[in-house]
PDB file of N, CA and C in Angstrom:
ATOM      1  N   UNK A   1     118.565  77.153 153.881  1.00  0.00           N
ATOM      2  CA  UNK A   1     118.679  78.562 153.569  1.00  0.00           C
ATOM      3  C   UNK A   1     117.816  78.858 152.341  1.00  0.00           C
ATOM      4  N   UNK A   2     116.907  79.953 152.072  1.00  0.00           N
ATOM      5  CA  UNK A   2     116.244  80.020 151.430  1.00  0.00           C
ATOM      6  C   UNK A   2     116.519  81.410 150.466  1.00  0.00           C
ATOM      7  N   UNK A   3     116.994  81.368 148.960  1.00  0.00           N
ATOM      8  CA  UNK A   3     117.154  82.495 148.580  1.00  0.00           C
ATOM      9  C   UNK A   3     116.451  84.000 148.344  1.00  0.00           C
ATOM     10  N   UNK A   4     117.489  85.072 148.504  1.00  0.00           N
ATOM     11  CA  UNK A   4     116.643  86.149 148.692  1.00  0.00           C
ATOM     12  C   UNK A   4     115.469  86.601 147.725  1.00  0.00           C
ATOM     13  N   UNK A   5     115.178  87.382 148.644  1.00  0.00           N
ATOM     14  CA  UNK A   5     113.769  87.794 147.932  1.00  0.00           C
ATOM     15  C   UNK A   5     113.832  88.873 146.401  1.00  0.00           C
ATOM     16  N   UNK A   6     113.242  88.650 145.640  1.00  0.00           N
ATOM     17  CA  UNK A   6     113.277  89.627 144.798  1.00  0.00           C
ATOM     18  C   UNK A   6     112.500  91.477 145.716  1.00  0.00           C
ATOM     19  N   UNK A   7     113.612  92.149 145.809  1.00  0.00           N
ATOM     20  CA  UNK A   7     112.668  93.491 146.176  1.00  0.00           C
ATOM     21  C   UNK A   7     112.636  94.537 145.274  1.00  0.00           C
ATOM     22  N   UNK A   8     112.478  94.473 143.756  1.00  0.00           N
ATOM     23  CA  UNK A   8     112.297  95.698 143.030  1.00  0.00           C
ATOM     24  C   UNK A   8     111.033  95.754 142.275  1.00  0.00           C
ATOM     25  N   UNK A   9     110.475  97.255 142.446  1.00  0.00           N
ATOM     26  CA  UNK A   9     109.076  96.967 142.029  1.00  0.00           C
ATOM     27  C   UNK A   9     108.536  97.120 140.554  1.00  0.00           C
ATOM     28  N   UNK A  10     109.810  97.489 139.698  1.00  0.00           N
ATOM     29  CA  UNK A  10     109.559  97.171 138.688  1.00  0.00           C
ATOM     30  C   UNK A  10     110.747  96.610 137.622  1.00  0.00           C
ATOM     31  N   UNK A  11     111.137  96.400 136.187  1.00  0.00           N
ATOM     32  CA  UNK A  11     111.386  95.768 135.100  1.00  0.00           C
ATOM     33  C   UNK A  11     113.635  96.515 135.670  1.00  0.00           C
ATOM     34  N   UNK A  12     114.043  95.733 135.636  1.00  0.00           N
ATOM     35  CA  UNK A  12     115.643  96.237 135.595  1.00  0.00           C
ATOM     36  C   UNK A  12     116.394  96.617 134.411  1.00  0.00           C
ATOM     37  N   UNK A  13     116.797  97.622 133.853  1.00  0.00           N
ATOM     38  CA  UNK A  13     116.899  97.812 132.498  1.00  0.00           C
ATOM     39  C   UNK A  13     118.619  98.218 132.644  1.00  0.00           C
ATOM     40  N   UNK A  14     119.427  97.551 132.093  1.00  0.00           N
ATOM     41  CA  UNK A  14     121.244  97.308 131.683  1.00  0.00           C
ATOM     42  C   UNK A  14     121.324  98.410 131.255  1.00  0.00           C
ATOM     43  N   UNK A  15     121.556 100.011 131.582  1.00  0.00           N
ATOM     44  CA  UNK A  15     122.299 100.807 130.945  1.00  0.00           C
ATOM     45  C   UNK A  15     122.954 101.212 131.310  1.00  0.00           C
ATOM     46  N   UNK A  16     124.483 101.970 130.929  1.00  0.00           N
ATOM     47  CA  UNK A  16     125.362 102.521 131.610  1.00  0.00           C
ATOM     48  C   UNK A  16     125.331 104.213 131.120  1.00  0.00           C
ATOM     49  N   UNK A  17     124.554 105.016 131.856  1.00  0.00           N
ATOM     50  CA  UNK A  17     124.751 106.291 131.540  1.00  0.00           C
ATOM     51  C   UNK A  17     125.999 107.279 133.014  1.00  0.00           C
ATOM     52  N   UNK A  18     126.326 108.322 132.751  1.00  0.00           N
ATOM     53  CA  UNK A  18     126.939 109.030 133.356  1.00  0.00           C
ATOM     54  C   UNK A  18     125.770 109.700 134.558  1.00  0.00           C
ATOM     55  N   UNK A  19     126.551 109.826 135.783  1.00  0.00           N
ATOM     56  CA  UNK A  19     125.755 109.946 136.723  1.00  0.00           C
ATOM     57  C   UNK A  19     126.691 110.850 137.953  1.00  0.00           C
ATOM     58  N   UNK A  20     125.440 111.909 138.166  1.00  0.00           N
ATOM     59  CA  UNK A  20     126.658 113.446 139.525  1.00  0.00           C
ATOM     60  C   UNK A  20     126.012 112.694 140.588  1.00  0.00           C
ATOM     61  N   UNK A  21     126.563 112.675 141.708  1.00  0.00           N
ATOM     62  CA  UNK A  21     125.974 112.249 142.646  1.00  0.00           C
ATOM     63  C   UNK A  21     126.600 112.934 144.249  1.00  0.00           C
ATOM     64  N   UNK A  22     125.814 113.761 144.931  1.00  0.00           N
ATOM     65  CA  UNK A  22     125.940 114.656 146.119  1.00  0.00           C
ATOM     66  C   UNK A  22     125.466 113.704 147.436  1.00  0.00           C
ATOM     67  N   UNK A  23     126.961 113.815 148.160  1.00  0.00           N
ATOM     68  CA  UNK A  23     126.151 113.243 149.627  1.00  0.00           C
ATOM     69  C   UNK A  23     126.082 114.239 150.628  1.00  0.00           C
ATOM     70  N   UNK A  24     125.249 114.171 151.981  1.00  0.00           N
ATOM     71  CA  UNK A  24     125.530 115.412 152.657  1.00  0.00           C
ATOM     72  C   UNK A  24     127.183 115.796 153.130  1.00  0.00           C
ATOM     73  N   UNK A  25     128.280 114.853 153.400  1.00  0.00           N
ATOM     74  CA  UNK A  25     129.069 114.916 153.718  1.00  0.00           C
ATOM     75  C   UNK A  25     130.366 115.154 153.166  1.00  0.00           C
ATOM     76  N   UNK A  26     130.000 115.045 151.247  1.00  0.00           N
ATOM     77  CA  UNK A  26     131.277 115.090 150.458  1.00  0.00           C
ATOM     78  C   UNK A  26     130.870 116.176 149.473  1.00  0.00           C
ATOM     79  N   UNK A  27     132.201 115.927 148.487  1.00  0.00           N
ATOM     80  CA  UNK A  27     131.945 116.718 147.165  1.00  0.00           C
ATOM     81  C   UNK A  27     131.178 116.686 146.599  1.00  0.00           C
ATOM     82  N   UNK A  28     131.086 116.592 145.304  1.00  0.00           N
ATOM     83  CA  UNK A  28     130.441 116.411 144.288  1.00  0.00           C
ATOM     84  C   UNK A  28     131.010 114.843 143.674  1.00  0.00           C
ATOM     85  N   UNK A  29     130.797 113.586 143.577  1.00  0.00           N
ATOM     86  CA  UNK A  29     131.160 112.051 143.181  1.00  0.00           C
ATOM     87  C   UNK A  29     130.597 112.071 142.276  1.00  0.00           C
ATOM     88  N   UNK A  30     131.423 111.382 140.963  1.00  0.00           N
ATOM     89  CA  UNK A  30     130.612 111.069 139.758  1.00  0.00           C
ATOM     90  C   UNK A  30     131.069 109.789 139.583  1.00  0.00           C
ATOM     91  N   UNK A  31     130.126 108.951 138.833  1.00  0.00           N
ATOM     92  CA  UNK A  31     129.933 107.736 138.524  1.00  0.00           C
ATOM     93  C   UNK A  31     129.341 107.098 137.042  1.00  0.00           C
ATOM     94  N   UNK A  32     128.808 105.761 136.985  1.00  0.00           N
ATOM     95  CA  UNK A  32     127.719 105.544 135.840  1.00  0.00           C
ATOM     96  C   UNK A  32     127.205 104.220 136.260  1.00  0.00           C
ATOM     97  N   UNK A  33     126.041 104.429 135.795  1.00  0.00           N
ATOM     98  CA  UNK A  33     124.961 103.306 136.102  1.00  0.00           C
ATOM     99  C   UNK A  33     125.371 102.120 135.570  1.00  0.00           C
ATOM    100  N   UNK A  34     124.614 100.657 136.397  1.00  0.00           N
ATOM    101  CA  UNK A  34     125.163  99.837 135.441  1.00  0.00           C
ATOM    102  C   UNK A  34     123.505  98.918 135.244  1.00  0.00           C
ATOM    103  N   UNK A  35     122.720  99.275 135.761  1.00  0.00           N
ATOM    104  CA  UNK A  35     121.347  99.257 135.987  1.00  0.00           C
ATOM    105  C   UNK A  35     120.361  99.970 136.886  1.00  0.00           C
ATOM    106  N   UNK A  36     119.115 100.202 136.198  1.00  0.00           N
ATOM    107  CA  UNK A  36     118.656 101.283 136.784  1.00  0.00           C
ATOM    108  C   UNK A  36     117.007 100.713 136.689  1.00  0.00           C
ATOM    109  N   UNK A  37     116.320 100.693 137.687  1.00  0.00           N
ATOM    110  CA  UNK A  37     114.415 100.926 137.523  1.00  0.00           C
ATOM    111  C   UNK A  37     114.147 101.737 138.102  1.00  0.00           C
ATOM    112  N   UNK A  38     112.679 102.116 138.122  1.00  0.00           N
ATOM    113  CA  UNK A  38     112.052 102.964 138.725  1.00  0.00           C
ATOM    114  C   UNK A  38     112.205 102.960 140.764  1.00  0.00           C
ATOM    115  N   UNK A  39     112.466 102.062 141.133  1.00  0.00           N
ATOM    116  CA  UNK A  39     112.515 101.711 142.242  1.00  0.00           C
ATOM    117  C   UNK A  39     114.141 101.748 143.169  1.00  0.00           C
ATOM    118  N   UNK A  40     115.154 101.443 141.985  1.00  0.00           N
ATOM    119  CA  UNK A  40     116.563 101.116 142.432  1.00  0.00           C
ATOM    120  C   UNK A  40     117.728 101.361 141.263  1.00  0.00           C
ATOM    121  N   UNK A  41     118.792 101.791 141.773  1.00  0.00           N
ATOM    122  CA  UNK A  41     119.581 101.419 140.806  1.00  0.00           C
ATOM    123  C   UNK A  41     120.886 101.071 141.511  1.00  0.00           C
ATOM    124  N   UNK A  42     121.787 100.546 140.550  1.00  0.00           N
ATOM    125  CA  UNK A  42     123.385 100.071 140.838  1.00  0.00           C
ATOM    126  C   UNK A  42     124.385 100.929 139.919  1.00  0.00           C
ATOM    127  N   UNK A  43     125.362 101.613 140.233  1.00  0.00           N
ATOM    128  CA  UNK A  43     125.846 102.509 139.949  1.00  0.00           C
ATOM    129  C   UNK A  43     127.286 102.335 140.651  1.00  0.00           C
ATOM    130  N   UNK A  44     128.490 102.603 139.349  1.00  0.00           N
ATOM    131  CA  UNK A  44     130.238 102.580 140.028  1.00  0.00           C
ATOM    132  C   UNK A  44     130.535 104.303 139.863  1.00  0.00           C
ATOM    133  N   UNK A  45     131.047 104.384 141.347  1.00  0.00           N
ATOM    134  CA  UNK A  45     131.164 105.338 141.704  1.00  0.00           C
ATOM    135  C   UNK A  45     132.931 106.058 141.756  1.00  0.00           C
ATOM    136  N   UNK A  46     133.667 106.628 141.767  1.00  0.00           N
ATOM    137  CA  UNK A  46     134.829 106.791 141.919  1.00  0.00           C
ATOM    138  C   UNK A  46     135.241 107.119 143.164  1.00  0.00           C
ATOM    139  N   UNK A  47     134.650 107.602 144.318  1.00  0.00           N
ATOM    140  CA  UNK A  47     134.430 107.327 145.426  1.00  0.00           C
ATOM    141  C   UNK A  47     133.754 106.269 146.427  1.00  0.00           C
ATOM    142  N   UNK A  48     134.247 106.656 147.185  1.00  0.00           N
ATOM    143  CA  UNK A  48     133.340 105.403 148.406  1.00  0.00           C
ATOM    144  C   UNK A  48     132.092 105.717 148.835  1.00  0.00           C
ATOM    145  N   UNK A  49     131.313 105.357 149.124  1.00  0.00           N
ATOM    146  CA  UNK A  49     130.012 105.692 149.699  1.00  0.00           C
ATOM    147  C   UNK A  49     129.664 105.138 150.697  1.00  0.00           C
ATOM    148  N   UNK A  50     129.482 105.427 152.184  1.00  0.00           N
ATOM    149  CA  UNK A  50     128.968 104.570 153.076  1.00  0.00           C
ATOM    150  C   UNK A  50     127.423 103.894 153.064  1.00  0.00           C
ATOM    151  N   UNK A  51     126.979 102.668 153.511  1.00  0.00           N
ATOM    152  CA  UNK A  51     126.251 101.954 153.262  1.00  0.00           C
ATOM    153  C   UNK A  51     125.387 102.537 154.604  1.00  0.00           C
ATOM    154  N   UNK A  52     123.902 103.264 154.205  1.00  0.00           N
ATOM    155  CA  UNK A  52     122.894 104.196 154.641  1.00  0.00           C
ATOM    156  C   UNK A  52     123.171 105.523 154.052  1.00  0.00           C
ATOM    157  N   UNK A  53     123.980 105.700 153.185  1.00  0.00           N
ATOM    158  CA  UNK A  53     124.028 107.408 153.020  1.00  0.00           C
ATOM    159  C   UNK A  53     123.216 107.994 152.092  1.00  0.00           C
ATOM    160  N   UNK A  54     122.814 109.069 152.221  1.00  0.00           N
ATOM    161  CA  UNK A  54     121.686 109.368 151.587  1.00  0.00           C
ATOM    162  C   UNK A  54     121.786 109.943 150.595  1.00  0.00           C
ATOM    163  N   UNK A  55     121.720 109.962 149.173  1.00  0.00           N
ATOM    164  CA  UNK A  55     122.008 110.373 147.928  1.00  0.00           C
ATOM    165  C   UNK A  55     121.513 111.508 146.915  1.00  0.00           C
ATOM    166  N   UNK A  56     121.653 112.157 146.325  1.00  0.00           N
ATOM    167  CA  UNK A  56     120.987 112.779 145.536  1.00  0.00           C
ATOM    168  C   UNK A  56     121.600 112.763 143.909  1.00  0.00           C
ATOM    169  N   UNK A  57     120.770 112.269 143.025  1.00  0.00           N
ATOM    170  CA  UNK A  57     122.177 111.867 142.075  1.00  0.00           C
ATOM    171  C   UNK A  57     120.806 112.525 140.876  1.00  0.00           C
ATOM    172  N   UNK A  58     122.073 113.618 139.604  1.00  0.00           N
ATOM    173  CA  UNK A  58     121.641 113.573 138.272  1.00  0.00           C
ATOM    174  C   UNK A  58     121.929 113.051 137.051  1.00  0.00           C
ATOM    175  N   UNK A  59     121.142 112.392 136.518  1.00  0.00           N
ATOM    176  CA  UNK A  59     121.245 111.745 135.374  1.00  0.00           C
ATOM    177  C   UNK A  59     120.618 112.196 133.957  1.00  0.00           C
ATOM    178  N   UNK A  60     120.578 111.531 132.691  1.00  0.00           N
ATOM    179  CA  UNK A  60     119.834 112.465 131.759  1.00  0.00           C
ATOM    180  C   UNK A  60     119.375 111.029 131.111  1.00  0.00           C
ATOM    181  N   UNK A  61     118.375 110.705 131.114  1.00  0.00           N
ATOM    182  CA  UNK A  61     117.978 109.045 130.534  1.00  0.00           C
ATOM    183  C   UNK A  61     117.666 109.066 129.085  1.00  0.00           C
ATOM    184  N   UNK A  62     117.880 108.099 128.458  1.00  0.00           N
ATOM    185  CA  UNK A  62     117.571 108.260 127.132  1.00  0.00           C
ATOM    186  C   UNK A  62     116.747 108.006 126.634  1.00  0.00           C
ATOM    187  N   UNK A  63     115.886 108.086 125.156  1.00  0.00           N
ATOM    188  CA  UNK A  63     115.034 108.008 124.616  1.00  0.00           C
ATOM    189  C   UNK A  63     114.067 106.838 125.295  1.00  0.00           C
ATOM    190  N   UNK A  64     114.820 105.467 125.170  1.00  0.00           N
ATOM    191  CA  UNK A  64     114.610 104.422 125.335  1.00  0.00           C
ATOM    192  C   UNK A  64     114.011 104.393 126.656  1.00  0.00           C
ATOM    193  N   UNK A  65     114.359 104.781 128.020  1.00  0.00           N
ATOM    194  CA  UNK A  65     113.406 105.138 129.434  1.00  0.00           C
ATOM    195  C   UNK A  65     112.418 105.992 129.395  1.00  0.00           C
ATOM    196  N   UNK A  66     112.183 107.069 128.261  1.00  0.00           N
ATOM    197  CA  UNK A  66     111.244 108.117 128.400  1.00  0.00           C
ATOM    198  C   UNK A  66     110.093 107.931 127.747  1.00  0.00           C
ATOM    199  N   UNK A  67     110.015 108.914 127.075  1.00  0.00           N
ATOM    200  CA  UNK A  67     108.641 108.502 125.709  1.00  0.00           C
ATOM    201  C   UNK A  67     108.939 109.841 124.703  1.00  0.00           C
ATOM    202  N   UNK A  68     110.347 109.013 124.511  1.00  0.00           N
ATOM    203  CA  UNK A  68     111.094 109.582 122.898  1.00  0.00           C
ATOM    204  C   UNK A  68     111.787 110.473 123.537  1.00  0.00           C
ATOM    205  N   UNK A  69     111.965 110.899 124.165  1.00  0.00           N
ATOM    206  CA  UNK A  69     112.747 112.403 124.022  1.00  0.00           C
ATOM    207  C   UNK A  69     113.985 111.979 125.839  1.00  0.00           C
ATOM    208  N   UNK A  70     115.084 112.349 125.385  1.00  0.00           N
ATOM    209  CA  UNK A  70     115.963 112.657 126.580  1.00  0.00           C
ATOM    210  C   UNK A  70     115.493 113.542 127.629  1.00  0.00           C
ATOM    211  N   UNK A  71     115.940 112.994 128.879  1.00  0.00           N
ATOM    212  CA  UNK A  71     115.056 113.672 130.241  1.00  0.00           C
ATOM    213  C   UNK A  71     115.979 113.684 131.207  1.00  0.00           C
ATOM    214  N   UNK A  72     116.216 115.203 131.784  1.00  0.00           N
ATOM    215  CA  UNK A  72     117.191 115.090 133.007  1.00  0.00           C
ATOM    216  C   UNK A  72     116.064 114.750 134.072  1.00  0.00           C
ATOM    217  N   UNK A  73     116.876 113.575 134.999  1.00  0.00           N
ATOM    218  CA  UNK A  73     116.116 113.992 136.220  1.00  0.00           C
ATOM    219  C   UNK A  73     117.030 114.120 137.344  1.00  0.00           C
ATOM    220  N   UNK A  74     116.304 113.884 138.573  1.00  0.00           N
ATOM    221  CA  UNK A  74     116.734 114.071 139.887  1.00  0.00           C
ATOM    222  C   UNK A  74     116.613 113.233 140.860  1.00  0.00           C
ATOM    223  N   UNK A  75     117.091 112.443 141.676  1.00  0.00           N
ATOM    224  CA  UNK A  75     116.837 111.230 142.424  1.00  0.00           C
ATOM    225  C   UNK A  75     117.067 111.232 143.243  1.00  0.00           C
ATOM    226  N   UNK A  76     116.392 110.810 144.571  1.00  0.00           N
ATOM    227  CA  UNK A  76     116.842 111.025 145.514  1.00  0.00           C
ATOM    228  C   UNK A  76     116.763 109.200 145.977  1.00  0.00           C
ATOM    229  N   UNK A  77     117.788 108.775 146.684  1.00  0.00           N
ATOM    230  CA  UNK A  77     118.123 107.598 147.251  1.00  0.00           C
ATOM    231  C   UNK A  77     118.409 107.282 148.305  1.00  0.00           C
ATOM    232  N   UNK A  78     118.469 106.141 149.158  1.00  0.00           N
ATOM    233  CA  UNK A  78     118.946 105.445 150.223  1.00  0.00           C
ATOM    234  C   UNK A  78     120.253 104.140 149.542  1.00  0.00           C
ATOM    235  N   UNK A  79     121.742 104.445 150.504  1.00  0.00           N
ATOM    236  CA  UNK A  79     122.374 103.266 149.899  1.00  0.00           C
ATOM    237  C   UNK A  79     121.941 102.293 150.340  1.00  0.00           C
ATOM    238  N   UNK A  80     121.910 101.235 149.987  1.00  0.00           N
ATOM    239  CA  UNK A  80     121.471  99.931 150.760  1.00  0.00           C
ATOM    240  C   UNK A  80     122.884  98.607 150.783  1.00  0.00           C
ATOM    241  N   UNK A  81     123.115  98.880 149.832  1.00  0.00           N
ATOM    242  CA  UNK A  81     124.635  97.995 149.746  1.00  0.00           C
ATOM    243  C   UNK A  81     126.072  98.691 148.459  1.00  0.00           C
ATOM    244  N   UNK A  82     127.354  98.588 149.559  1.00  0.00           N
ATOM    245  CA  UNK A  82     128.311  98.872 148.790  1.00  0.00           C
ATOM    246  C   UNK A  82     129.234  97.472 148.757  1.00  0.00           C
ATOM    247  N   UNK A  83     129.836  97.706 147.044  1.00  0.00           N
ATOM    248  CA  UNK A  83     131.255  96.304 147.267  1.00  0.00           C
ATOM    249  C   UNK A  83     132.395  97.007 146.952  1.00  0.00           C
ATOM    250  N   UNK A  84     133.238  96.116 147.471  1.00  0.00           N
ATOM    251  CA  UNK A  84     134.359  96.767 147.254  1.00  0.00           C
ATOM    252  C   UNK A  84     135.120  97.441 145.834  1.00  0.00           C
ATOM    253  N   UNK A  85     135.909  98.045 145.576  1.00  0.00           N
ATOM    254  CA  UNK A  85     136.508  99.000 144.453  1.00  0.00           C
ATOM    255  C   UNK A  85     136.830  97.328 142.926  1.00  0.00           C
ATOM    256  N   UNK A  86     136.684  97.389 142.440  1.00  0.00           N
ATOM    257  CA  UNK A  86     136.675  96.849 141.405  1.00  0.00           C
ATOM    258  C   UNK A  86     138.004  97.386 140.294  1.00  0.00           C
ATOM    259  N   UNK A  87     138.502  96.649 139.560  1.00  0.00           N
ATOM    260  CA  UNK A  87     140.005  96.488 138.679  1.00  0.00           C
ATOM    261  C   UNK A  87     139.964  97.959 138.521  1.00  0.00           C
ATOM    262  N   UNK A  88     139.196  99.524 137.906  1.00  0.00           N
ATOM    263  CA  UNK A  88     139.161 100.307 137.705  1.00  0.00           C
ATOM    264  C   UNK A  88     139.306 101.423 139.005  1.00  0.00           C
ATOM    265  N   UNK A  89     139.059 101.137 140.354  1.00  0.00           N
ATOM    266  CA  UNK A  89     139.306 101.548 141.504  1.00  0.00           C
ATOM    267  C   UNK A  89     137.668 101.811 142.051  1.00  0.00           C
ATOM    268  N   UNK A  90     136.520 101.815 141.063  1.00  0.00           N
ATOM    269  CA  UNK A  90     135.216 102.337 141.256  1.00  0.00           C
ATOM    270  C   UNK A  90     134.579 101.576 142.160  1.00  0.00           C
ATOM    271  N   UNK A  91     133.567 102.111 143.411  1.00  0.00           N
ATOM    272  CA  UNK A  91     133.194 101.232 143.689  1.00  0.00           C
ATOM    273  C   UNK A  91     131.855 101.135 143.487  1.00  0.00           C
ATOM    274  N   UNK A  92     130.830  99.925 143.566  1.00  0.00           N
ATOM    275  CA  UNK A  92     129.895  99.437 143.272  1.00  0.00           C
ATOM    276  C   UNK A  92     128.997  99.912 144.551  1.00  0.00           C
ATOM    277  N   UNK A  93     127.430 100.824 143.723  1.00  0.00           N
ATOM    278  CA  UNK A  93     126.778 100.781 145.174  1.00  0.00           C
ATOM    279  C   UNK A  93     125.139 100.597 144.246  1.00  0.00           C
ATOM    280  N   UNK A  94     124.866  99.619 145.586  1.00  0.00           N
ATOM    281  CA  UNK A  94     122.807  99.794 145.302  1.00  0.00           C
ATOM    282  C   UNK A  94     122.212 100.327 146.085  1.00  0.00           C
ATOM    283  N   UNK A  95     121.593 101.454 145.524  1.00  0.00           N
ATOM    284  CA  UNK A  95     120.704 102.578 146.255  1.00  0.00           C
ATOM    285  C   UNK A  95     118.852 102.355 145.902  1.00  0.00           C
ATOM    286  N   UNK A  96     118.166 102.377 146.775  1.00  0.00           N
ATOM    287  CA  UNK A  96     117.108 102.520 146.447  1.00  0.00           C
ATOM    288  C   UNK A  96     116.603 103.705 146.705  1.00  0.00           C
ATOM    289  N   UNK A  97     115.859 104.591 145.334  1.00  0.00           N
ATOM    290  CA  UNK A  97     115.356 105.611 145.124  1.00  0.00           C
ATOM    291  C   UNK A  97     113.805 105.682 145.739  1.00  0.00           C
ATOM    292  N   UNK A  98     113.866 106.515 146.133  1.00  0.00           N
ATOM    293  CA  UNK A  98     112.674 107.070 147.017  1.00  0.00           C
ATOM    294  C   UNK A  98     111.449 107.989 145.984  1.00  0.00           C
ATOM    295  N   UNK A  99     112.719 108.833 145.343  1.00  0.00           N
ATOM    296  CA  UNK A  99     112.086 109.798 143.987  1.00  0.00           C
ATOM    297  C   UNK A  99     112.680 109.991 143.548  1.00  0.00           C
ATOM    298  N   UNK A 100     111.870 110.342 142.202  1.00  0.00           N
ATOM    299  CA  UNK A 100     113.113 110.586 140.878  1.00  0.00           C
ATOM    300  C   UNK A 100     111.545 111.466 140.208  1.00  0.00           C
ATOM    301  N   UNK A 101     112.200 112.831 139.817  1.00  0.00           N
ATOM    302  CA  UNK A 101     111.943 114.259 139.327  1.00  0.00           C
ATOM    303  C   UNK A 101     112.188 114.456 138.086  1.00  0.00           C
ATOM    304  N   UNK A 102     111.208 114.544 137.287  1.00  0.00           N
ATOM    305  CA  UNK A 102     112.154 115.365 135.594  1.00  0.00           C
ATOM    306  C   UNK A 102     112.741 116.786 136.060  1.00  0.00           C
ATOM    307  N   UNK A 103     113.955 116.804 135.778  1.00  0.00           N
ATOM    308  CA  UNK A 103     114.050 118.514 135.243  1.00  0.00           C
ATOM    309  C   UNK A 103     114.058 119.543 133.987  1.00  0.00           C
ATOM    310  N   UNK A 104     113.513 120.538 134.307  1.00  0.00           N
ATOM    311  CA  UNK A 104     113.128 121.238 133.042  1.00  0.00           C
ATOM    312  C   UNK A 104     114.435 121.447 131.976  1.00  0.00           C
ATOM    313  N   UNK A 105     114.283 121.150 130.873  1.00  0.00           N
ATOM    314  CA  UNK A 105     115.234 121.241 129.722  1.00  0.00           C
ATOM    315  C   UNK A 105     116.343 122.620 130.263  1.00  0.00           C
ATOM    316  N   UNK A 106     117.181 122.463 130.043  1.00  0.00           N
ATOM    317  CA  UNK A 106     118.070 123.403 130.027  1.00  0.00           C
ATOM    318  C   UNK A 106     117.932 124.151 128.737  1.00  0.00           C
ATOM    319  N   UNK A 107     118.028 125.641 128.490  1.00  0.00           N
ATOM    320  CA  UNK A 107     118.387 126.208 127.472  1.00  0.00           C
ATOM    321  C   UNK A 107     119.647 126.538 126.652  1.00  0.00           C
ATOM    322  N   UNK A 108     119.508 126.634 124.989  1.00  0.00           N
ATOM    323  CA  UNK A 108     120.842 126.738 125.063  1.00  0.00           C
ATOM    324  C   UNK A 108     122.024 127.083 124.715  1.00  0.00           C
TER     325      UNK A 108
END
C-alpha cells in the first residue's frame, strides 16, 4: 500500500478563524477553520455537511494571510471529506476551494 498523495497546491497555514458557511439545501452553518490554503481548507462545523456538497463560506483573514491589512472574502468550495462530530458535537469537513474573492470593506 502506498501512502497518499499530497494534493494541495500550496503552503497549509494552522489558523482558527470564525467562518458563515451556506449550502444550497440548509440554513445559514457556522463554524471555524482549523487550517486553511489557497487551494483547501478544514473547518468544524456545528452542523453536518454531506460529503460532495457544495459550499459557499465567509471569512475575514488576518493580517498575517494578506499584505497587512484584514480581508473579507468569499469562497466557494467542493466537500471532499467529512468525520464524524468530535467531543464538542462539531463536525470536521475538507473542502476544496475552487475560488476565493476579496470583499469590499464594509462601512461603518
Amino acid at each position: 500500500m502506498t501512502a497518499k498523495s499530497e494534493r494541495r497546491l500550496g503552503p497549509r497555514l494552522r489558523v482558527r478563524l470564525p467562518v458563515s458557511i451556506e449550502t444550497r439545501k440548509r440554513q445559514p452553518i457556522t463554524g471555524y477553520t482549523r487550517d486553511l490554503s489557497a487551494s483547501g481548507i478544514f473547518l468544524y462545523a456545528d452542523t453536518q455537511i454531506i460529503e460532495g456538497s457544495e459550499l459557499e463560506m465567509v471569512l475575514l483573514l488576518p493580517e498575517a494571510l494578506t499584505n497587512g491589512e484584514k480581508q473579507w472574502v468569499c469562497c466557494q468550495a467542493s466537500v471532499i471529506r467529512v468525520e464524524p462530530g468530535g467531543a464538542d458535537g462539531r463536525f470536521g469537513v475538507a473542502a476544496s476551494i475552487r475560488n476565493m474573492v476579496a470583499m469590499p470593506q464594509a462601512s461603518g
